[in-house]
PDB file of N, CA and C in Angstrom:
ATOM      1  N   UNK A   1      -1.038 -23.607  -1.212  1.00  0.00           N
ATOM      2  CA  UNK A   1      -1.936 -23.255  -2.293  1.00  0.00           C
ATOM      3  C   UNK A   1      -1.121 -23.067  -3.566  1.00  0.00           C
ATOM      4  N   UNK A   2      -1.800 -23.400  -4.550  1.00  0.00           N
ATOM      5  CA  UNK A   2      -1.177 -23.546  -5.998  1.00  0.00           C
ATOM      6  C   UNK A   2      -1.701 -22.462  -6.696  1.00  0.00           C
ATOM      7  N   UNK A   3      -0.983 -20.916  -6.950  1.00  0.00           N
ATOM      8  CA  UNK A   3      -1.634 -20.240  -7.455  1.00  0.00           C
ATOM      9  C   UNK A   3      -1.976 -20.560  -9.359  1.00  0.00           C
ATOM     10  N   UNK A   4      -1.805 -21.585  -9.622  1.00  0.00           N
ATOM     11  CA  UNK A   4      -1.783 -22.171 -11.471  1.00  0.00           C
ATOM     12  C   UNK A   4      -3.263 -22.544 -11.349  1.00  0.00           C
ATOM     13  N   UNK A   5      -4.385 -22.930 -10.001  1.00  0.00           N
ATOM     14  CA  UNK A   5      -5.208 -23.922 -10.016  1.00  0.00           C
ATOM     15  C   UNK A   5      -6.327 -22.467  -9.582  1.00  0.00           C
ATOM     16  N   UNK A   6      -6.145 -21.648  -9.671  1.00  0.00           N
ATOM     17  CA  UNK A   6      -7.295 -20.663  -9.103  1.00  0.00           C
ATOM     18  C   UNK A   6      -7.643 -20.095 -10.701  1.00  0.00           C
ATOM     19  N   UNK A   7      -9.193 -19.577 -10.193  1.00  0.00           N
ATOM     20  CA  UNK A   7      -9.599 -18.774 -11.413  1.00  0.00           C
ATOM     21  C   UNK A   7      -9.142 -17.533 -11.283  1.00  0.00           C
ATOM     22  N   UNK A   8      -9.853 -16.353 -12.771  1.00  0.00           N
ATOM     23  CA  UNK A   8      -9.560 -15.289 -12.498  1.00  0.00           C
ATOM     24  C   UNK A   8     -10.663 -14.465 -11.585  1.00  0.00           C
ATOM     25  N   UNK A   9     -11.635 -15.105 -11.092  1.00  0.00           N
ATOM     26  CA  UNK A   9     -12.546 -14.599  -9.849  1.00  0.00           C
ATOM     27  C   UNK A   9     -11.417 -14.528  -8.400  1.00  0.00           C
ATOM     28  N   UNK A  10     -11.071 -15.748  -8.409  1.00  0.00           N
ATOM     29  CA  UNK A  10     -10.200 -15.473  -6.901  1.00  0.00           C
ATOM     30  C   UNK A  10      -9.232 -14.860  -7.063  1.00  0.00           C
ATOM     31  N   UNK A  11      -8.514 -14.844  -8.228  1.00  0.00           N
ATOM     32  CA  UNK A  11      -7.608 -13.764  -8.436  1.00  0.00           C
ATOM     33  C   UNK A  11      -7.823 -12.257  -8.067  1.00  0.00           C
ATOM     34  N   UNK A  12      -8.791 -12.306  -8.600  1.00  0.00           N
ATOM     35  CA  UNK A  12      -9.405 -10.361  -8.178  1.00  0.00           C
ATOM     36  C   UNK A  12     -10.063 -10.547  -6.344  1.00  0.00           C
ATOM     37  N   UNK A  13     -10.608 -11.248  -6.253  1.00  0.00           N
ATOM     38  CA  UNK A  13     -10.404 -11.773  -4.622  1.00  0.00           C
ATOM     39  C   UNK A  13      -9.004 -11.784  -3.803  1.00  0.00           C
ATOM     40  N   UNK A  14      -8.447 -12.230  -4.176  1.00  0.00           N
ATOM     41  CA  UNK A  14      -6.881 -12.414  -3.668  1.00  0.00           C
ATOM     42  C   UNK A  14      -6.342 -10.539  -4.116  1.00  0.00           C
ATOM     43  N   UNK A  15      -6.989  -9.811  -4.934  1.00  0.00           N
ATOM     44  CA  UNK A  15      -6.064  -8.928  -5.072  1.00  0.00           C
ATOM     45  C   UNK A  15      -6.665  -7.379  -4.150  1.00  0.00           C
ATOM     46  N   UNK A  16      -8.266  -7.610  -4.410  1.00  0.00           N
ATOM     47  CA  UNK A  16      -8.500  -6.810  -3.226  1.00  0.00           C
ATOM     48  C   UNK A  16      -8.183  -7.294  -2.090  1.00  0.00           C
ATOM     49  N   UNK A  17      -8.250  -8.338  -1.496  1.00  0.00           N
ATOM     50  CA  UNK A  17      -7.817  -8.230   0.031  1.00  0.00           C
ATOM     51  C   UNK A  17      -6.183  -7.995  -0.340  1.00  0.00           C
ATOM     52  N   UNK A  18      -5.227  -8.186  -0.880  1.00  0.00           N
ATOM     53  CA  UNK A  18      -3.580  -7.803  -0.898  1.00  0.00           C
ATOM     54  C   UNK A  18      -3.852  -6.394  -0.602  1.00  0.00           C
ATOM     55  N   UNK A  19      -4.957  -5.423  -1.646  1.00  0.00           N
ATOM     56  CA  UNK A  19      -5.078  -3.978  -1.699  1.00  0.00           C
ATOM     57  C   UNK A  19      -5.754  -3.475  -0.005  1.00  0.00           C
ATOM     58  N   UNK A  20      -6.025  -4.129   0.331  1.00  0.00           N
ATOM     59  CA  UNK A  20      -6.487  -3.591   1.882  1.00  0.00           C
ATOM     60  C   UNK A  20      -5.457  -4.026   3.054  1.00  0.00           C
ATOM     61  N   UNK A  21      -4.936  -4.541   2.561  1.00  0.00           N
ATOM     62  CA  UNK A  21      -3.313  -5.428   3.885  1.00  0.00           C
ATOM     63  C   UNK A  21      -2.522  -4.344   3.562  1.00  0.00           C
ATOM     64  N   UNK A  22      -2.307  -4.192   2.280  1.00  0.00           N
ATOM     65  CA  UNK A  22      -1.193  -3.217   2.231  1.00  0.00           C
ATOM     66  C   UNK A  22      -1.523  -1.853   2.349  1.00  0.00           C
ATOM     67  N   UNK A  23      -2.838  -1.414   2.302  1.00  0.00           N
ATOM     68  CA  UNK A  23      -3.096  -0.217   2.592  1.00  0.00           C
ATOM     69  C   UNK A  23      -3.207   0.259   4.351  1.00  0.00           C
ATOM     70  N   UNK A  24      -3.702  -0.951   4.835  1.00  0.00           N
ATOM     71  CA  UNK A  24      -3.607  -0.633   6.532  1.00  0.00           C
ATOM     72  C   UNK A  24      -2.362  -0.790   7.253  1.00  0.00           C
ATOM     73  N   UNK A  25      -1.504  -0.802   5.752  1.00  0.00           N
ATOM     74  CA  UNK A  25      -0.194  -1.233   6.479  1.00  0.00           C
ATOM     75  C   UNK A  25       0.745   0.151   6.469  1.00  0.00           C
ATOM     76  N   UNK A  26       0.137   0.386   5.161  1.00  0.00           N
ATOM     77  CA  UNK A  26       1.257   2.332   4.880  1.00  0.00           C
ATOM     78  C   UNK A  26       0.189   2.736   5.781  1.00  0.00           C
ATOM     79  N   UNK A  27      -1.277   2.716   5.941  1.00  0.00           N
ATOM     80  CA  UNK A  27      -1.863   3.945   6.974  1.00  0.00           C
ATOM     81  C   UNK A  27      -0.997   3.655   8.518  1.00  0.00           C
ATOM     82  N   UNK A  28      -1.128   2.540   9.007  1.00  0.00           N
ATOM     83  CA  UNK A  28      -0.350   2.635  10.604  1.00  0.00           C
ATOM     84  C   UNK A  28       1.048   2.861  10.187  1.00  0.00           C
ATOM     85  N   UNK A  29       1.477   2.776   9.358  1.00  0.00           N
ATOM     86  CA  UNK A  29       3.333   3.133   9.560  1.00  0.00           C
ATOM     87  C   UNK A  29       3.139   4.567   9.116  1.00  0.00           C
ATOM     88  N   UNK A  30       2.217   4.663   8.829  1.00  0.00           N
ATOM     89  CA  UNK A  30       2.123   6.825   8.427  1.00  0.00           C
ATOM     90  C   UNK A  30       2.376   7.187   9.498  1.00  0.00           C
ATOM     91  N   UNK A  31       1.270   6.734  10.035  1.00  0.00           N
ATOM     92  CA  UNK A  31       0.846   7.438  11.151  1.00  0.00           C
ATOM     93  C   UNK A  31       1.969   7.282  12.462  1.00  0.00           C
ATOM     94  N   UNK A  32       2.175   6.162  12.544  1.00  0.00           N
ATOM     95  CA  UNK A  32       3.580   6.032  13.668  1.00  0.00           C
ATOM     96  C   UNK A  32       4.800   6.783  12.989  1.00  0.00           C
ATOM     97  N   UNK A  33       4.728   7.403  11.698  1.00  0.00           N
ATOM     98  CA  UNK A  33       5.763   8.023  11.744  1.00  0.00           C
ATOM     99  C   UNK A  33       5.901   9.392  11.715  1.00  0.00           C
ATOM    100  N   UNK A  34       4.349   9.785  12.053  1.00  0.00           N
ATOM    101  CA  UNK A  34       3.842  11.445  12.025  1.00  0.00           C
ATOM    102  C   UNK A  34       3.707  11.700  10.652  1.00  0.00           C
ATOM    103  N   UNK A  35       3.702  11.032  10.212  1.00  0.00           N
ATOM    104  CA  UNK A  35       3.041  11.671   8.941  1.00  0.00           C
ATOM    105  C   UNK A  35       1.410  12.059   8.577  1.00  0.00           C
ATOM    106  N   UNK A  36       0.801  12.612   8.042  1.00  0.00           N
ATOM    107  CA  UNK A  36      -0.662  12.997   7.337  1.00  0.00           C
ATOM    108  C   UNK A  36      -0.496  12.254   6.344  1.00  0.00           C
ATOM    109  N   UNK A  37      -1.580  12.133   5.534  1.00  0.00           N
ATOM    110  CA  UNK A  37      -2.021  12.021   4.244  1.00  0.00           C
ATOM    111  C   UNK A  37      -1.114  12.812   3.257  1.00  0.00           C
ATOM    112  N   UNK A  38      -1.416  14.181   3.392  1.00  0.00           N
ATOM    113  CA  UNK A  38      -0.563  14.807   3.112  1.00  0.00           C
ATOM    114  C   UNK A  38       0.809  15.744   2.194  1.00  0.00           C
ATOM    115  N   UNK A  39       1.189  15.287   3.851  1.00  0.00           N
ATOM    116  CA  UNK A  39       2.542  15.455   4.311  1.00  0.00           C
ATOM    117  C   UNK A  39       3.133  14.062   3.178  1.00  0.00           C
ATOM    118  N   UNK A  40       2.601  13.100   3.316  1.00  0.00           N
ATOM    119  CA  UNK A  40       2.916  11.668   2.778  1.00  0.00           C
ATOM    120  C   UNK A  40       2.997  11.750   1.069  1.00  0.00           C
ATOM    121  N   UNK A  41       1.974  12.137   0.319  1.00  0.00           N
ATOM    122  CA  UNK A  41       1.567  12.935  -0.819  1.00  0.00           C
ATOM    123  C   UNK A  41       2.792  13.679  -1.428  1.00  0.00           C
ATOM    124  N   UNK A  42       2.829  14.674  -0.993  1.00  0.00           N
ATOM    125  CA  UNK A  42       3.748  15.579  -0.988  1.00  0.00           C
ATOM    126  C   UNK A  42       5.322  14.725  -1.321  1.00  0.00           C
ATOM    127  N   UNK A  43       5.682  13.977  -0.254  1.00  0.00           N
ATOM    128  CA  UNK A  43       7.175  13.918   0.239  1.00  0.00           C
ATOM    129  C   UNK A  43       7.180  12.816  -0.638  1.00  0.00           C
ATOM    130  N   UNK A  44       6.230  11.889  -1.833  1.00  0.00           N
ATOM    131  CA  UNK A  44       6.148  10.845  -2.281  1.00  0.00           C
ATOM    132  C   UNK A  44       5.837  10.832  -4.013  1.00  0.00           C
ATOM    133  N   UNK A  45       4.798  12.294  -4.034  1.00  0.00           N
ATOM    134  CA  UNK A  45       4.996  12.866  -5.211  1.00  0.00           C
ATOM    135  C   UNK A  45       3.492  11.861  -5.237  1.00  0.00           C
ATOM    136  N   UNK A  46       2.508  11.907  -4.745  1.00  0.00           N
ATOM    137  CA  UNK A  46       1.187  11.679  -4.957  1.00  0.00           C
ATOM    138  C   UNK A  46       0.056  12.623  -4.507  1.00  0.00           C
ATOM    139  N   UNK A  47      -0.784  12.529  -4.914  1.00  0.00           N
ATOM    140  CA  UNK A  47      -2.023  13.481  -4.198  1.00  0.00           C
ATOM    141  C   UNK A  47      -2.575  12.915  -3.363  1.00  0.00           C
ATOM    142  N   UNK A  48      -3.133  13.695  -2.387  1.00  0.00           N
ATOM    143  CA  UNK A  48      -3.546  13.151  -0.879  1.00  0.00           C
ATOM    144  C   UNK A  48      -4.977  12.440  -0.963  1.00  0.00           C
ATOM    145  N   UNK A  49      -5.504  12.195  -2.339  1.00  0.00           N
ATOM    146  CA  UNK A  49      -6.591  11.731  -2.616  1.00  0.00           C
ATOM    147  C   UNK A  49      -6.254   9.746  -2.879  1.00  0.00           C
ATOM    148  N   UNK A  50      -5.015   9.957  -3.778  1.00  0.00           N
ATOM    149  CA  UNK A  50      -5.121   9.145  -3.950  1.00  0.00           C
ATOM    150  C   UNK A  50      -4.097   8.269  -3.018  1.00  0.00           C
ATOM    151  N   UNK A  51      -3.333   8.185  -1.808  1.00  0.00           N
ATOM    152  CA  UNK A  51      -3.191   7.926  -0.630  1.00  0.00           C
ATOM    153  C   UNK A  51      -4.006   7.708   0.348  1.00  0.00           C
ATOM    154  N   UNK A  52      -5.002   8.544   0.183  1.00  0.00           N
ATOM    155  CA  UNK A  52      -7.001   7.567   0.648  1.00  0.00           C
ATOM    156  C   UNK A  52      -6.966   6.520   0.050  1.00  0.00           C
ATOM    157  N   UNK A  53      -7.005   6.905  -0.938  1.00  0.00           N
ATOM    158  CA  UNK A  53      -7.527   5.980  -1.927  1.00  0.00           C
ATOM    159  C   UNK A  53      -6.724   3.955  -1.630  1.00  0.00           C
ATOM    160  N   UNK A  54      -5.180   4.326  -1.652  1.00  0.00           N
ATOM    161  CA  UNK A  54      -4.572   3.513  -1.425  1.00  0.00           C
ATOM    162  C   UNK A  54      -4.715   2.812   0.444  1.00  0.00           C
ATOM    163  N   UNK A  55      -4.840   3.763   0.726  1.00  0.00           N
ATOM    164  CA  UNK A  55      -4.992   3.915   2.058  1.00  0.00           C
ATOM    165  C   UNK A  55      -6.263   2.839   2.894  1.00  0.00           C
ATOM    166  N   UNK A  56      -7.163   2.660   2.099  1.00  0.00           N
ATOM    167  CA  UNK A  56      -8.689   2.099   2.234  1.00  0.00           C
ATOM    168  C   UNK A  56      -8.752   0.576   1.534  1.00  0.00           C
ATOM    169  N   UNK A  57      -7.558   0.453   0.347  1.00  0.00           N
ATOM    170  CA  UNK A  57      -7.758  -0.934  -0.435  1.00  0.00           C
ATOM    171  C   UNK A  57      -8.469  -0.645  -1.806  1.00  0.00           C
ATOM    172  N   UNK A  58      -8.758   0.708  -2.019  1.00  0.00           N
ATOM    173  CA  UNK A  58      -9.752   1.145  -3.486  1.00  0.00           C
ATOM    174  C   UNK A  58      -8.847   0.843  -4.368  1.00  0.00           C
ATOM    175  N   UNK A  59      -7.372   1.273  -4.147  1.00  0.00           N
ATOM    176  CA  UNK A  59      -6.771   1.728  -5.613  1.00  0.00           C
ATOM    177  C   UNK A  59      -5.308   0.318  -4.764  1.00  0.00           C
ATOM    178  N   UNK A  60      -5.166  -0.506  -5.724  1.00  0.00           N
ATOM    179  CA  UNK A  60      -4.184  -1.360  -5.593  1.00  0.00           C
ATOM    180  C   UNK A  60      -2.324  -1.367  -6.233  1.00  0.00           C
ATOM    181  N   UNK A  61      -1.751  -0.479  -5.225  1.00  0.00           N
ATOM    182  CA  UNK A  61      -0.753   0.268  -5.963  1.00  0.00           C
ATOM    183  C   UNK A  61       0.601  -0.806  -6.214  1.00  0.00           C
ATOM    184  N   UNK A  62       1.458   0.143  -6.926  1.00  0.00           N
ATOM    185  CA  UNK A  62       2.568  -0.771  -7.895  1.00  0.00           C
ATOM    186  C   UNK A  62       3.078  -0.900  -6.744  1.00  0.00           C
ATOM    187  N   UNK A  63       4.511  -2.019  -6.829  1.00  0.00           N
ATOM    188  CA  UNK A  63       5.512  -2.366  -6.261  1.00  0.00           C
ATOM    189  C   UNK A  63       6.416  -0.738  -5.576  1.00  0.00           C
ATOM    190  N   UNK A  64       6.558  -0.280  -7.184  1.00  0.00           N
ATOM    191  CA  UNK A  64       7.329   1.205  -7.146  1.00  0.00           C
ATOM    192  C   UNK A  64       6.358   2.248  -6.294  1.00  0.00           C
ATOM    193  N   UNK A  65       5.046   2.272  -6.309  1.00  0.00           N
ATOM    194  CA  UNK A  65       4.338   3.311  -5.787  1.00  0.00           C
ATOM    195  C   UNK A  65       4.996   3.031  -4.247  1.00  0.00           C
ATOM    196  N   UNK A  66       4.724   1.470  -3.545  1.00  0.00           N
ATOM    197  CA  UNK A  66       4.894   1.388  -2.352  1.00  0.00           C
ATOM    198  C   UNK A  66       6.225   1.858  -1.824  1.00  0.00           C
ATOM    199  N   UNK A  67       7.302   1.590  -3.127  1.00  0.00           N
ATOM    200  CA  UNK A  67       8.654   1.815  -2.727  1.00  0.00           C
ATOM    201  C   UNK A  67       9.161   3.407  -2.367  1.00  0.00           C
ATOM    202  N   UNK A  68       8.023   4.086  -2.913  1.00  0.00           N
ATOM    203  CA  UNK A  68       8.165   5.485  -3.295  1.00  0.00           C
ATOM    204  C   UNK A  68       7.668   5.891  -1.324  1.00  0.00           C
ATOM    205  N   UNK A  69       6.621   4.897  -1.597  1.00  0.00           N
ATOM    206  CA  UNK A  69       6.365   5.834  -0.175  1.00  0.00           C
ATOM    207  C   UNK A  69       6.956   5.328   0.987  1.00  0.00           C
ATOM    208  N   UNK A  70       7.779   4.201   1.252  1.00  0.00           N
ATOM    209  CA  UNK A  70       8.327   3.906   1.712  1.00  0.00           C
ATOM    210  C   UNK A  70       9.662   4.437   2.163  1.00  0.00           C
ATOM    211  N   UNK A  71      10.227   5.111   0.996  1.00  0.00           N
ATOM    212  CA  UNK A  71      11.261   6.179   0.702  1.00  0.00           C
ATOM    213  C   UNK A  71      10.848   7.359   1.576  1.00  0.00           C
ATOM    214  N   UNK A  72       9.665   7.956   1.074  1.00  0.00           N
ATOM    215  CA  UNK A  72       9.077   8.944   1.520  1.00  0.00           C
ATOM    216  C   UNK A  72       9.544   8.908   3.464  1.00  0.00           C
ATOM    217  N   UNK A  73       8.785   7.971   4.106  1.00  0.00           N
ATOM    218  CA  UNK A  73       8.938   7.689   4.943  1.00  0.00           C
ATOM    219  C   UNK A  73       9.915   7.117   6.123  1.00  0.00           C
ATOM    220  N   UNK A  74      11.449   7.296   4.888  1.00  0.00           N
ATOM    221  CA  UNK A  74      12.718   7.061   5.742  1.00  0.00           C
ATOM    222  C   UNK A  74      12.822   5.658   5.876  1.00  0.00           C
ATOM    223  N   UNK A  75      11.867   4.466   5.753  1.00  0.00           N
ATOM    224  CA  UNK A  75      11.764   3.212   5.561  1.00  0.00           C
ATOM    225  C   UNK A  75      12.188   2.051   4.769  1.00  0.00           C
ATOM    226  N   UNK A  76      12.329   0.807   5.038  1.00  0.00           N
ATOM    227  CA  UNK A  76      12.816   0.354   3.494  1.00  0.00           C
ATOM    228  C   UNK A  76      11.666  -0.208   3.380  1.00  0.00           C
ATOM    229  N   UNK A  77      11.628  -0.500   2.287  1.00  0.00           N
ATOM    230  CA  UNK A  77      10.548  -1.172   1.639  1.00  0.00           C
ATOM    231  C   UNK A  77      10.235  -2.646   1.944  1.00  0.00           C
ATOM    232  N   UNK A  78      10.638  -3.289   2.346  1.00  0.00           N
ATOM    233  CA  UNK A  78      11.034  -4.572   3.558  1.00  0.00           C
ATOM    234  C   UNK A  78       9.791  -4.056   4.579  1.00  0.00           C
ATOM    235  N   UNK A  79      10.090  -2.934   5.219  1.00  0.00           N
ATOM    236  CA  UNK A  79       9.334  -3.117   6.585  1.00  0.00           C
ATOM    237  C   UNK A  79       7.729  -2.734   6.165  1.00  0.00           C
ATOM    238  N   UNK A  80       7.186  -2.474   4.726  1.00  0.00           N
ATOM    239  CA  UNK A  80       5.866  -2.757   4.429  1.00  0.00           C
ATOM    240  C   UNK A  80       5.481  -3.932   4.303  1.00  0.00           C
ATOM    241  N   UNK A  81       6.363  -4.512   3.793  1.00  0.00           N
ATOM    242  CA  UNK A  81       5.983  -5.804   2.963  1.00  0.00           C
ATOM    243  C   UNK A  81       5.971  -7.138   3.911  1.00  0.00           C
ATOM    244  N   UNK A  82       6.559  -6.774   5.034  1.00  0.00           N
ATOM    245  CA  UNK A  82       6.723  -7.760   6.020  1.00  0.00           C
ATOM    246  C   UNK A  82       5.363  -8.156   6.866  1.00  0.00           C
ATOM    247  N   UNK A  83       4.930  -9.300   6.906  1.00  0.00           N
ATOM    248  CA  UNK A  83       4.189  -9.959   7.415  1.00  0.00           C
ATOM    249  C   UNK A  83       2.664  -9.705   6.826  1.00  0.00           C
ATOM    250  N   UNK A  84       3.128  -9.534   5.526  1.00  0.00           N
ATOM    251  CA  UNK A  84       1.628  -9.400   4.559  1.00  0.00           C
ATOM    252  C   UNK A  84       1.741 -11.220   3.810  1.00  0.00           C
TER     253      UNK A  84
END
């Protein structure tokens, strides 16, 4: 696929589903790593609202947000991003 040949409809298509891959991706690595909402929040420097938020595909976070929580989580930032 040629991303030069898409509109800006599939673009926002293409970006909510990215925002829901990557959000079911920090919720199961939370969670396999004992973390809460939280606990996650906290150790990442976000509110546990908006870690739902990210968490569900609502809120489509930065590169740095993911890196942050990735950090948070003793992880590199590699093992989110992998197989999205």
């Amino acid at each position: 696929m040629e991303f030069k040949d898409i509109d800006n409809f599939e673009k926002a298509i293409q970006k909510k589903e990215f925002a829901k891959l990557i959000g079911s991706k920090i919720r199961d690595t939370r969670k396999q790593r004992g973390f809460t909402q939280e606990k996650l929040a906290e150790a990442a420097g976000y509110d546990s609202a908006y870690i739902g938020h990210v968490e569900t595909g609502r809120y489509s976070p930065s590169v740095y947000t993911v890196w942050r929580m990735a950090k948070a989580m003793d992880i590199k930032l590699s093992e989110l991003l992998k197989d999205l």
